[in-house]
C-alpha atoms as a PDB file:
ATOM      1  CA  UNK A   1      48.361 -10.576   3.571  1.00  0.00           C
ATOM      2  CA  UNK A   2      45.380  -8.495   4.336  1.00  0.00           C
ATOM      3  CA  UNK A   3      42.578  -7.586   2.133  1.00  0.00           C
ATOM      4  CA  UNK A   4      40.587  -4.291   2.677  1.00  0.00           C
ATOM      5  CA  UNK A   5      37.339  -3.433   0.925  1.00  0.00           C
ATOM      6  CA  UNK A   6      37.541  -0.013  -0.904  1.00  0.00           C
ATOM      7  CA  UNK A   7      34.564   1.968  -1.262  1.00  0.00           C
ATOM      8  CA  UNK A   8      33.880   4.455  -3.977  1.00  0.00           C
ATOM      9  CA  UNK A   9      31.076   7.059  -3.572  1.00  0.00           C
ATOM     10  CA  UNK A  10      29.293   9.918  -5.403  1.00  0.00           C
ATOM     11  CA  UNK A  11      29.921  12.647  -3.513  1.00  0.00           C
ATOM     12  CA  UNK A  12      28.009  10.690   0.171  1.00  0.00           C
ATOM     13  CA  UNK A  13      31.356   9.302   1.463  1.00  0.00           C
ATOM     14  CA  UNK A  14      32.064  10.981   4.329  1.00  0.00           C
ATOM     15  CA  UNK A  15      28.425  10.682   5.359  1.00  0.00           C
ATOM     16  CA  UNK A  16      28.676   7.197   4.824  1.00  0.00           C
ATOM     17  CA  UNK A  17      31.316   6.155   7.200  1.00  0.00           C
ATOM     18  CA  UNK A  18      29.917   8.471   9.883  1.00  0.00           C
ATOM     19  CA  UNK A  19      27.320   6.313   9.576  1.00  0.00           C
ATOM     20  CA  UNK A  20      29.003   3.207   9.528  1.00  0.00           C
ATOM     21  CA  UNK A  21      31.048   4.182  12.372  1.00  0.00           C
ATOM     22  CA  UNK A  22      27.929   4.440  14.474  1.00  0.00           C
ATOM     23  CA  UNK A  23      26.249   1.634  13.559  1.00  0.00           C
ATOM     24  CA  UNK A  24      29.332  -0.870  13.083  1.00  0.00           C
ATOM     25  CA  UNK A  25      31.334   0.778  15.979  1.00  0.00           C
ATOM     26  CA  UNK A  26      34.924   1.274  15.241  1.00  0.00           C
ATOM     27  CA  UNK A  27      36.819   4.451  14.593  1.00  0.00           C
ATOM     28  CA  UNK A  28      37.537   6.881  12.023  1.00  0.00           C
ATOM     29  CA  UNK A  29      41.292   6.969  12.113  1.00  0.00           C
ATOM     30  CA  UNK A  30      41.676   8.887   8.385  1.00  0.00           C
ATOM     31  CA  UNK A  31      39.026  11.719   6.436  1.00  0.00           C
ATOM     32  CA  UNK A  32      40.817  13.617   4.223  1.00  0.00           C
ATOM     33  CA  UNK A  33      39.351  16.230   1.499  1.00  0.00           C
ATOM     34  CA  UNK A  34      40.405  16.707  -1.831  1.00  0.00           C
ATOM     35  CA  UNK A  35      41.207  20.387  -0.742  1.00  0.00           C
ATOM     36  CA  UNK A  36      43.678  19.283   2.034  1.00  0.00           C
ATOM     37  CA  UNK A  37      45.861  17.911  -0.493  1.00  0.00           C
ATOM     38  CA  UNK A  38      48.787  19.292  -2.126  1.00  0.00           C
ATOM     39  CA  UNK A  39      47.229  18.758  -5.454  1.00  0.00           C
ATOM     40  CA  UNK A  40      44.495  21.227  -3.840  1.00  0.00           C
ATOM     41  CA  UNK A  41      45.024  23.967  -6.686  1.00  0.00           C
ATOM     42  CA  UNK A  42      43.731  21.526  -9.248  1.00  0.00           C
ATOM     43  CA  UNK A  43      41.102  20.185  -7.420  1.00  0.00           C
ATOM     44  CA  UNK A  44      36.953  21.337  -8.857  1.00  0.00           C
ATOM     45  CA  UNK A  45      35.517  23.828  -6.771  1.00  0.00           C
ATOM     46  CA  UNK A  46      32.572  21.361  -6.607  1.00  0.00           C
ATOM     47  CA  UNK A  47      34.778  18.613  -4.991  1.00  0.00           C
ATOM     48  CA  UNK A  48      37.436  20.193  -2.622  1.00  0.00           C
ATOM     49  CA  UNK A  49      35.336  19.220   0.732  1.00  0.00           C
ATOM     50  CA  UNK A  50      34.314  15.615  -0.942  1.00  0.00           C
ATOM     51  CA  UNK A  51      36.544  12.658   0.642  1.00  0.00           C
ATOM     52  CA  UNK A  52      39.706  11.633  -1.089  1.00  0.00           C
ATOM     53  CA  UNK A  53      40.443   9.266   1.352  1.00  0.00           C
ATOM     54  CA  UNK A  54      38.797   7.078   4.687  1.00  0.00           C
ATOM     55  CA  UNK A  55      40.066   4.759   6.709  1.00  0.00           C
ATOM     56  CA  UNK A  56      37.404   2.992   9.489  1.00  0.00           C
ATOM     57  CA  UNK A  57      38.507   0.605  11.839  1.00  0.00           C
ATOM     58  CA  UNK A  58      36.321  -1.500  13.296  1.00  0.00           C
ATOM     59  CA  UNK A  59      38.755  -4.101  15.159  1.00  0.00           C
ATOM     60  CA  UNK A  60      42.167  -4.839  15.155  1.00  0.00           C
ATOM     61  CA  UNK A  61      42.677  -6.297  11.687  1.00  0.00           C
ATOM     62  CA  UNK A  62      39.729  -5.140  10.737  1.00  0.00           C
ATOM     63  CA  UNK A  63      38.433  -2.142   8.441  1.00  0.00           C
ATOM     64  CA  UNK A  64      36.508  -0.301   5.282  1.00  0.00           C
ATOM     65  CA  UNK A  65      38.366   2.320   3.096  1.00  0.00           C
ATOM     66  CA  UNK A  66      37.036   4.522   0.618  1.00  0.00           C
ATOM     67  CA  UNK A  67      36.633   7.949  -1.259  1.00  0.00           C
ATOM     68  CA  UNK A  68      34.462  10.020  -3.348  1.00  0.00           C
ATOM     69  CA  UNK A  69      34.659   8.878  -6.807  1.00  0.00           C
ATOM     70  CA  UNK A  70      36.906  12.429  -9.255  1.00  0.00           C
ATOM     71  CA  UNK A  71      33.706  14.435 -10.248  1.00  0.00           C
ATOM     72  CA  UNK A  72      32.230  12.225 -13.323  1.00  0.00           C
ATOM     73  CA  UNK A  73      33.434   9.036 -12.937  1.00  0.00           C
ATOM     74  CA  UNK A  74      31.471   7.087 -10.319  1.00  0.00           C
ATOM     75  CA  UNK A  75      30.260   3.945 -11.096  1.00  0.00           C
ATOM     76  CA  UNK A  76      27.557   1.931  -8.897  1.00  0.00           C
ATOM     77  CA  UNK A  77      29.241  -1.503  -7.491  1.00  0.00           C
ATOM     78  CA  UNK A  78      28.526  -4.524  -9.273  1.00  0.00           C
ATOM     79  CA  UNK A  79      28.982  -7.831  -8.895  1.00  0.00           C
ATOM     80  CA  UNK A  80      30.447  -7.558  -5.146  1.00  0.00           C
ATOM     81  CA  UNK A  81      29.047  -6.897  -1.380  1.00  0.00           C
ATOM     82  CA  UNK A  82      30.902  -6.396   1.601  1.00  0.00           C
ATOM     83  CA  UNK A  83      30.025  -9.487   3.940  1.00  0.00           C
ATOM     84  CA  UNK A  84      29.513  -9.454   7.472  1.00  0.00           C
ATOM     85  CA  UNK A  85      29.917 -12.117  10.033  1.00  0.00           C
ATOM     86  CA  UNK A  86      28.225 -11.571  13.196  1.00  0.00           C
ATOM     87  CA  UNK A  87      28.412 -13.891  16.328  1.00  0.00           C
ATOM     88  CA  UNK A  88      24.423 -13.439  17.501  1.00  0.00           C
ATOM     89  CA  UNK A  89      21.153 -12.925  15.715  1.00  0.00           C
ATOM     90  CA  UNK A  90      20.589  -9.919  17.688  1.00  0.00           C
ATOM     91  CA  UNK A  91      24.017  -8.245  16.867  1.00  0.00           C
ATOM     92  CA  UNK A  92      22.973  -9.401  12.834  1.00  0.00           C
ATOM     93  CA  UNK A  93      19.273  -8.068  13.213  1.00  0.00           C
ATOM     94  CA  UNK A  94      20.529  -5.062  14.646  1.00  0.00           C
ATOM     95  CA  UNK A  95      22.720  -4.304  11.692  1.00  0.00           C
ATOM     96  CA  UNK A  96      20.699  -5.265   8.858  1.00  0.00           C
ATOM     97  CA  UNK A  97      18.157  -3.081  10.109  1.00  0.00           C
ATOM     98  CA  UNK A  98      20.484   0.100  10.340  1.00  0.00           C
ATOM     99  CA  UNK A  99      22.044  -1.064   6.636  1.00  0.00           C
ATOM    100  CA  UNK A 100      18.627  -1.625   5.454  1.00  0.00           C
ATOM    101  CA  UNK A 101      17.251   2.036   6.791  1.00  0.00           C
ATOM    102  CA  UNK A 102      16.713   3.977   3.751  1.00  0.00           C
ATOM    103  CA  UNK A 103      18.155   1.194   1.568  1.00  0.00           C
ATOM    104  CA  UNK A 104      16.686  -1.620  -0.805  1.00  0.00           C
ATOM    105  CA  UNK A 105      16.358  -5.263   0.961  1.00  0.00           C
ATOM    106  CA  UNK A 106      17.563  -7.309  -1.813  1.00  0.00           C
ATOM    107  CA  UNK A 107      17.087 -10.674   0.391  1.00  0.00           C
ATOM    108  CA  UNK A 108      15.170 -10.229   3.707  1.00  0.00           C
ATOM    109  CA  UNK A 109      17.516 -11.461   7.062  1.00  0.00           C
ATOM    110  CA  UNK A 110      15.953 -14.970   7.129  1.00  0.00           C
ATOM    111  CA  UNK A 111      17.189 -18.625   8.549  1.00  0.00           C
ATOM    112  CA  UNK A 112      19.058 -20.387   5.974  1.00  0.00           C
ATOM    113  CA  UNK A 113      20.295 -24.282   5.255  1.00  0.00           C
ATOM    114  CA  UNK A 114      23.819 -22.160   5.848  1.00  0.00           C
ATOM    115  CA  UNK A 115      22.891 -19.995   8.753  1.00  0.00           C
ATOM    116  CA  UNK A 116      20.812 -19.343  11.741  1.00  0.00           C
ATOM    117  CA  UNK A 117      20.451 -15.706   9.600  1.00  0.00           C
ATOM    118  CA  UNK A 118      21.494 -14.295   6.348  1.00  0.00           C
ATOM    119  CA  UNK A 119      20.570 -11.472   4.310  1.00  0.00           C
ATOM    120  CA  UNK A 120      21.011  -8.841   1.587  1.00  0.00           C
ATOM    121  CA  UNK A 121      21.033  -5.090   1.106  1.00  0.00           C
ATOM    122  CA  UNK A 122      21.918  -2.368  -0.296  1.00  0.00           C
ATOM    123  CA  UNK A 123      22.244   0.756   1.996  1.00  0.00           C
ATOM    124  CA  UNK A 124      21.558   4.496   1.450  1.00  0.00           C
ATOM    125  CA  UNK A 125      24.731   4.872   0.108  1.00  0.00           C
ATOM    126  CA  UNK A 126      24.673   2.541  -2.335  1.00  0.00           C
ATOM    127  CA  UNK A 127      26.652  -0.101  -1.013  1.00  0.00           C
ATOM    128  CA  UNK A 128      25.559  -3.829  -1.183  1.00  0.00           C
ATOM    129  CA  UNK A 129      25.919  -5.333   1.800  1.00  0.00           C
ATOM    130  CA  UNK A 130      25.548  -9.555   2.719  1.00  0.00           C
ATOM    131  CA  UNK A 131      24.718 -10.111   6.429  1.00  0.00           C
ATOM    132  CA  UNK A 132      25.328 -13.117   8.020  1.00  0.00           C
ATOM    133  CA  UNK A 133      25.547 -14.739  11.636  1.00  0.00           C
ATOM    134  CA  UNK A 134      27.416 -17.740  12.435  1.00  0.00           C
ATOM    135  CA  UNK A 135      26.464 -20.878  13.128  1.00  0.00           C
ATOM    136  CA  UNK A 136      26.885 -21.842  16.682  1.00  0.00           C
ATOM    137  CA  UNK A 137      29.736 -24.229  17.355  1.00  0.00           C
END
């Protein structure tokens, strides 16, 4: 099994993993409108350019999904965060820094009983995020 985090957006998706792309490296390997679809006809003026579908890979194994939420029916996540695992506090400081960029810190990268760093945000896009390096072994 495999579990993939899906992101939903407001209409910022495809600005979002461009973004993510840069900053988390990886590759965009899928970015597909609403208006390239055969469904295209039906498809709100307003939202034939916004995402339907995006696949970023960031390693093997490894990647985020997502799409523009239909026009209407977005809803801001709740109750989850995508969680990073980084191997070095530079690599973690790095990141949090790019997710926190126009964001909200909701727990500033810190040393924790846990972790030699760990913190929340949520980014531009509204995403929450959970950063965290690992422990040396």
């Amino acid at each position: 099994m495999k579990v993939v985090a899906y992101l939903n957006f407001d209409g910022q998706c495809e600005a979002a993993f461009k973004y993510y792309e840069r900053l988390l490296g990886g590759k965009i390997e899928a970015m597909l409108t609403f208006g390239s679809t055969p469904a295209a006809a039906d498809v709100p003026a307003t939202h034939v350019d916004k995402i339907m579908h995006a696949r970023l890979v960031l390693a093997p194994g490894q990647e985020l999904m997502g799409s523009d939420s239909p026009p209407g029916r977005h809803e801001s996540p709740k109750g989850m965060h995508v969680s990073l695992l980084l191997p070095s506090i530079a690599e973690g400081e790095r990141i949090f820094r790019g997710l926190a960029d126009g964001g909200n810190v909701v727990m500033p990268f810190e040393q924790t009983f846990w972790a030699p760093r760990f913190g929340m945000v949520v980014d531009r896009y509204g995403t929450p995020w959970m950063v965290n390096v690992e422990p040396a072994a």
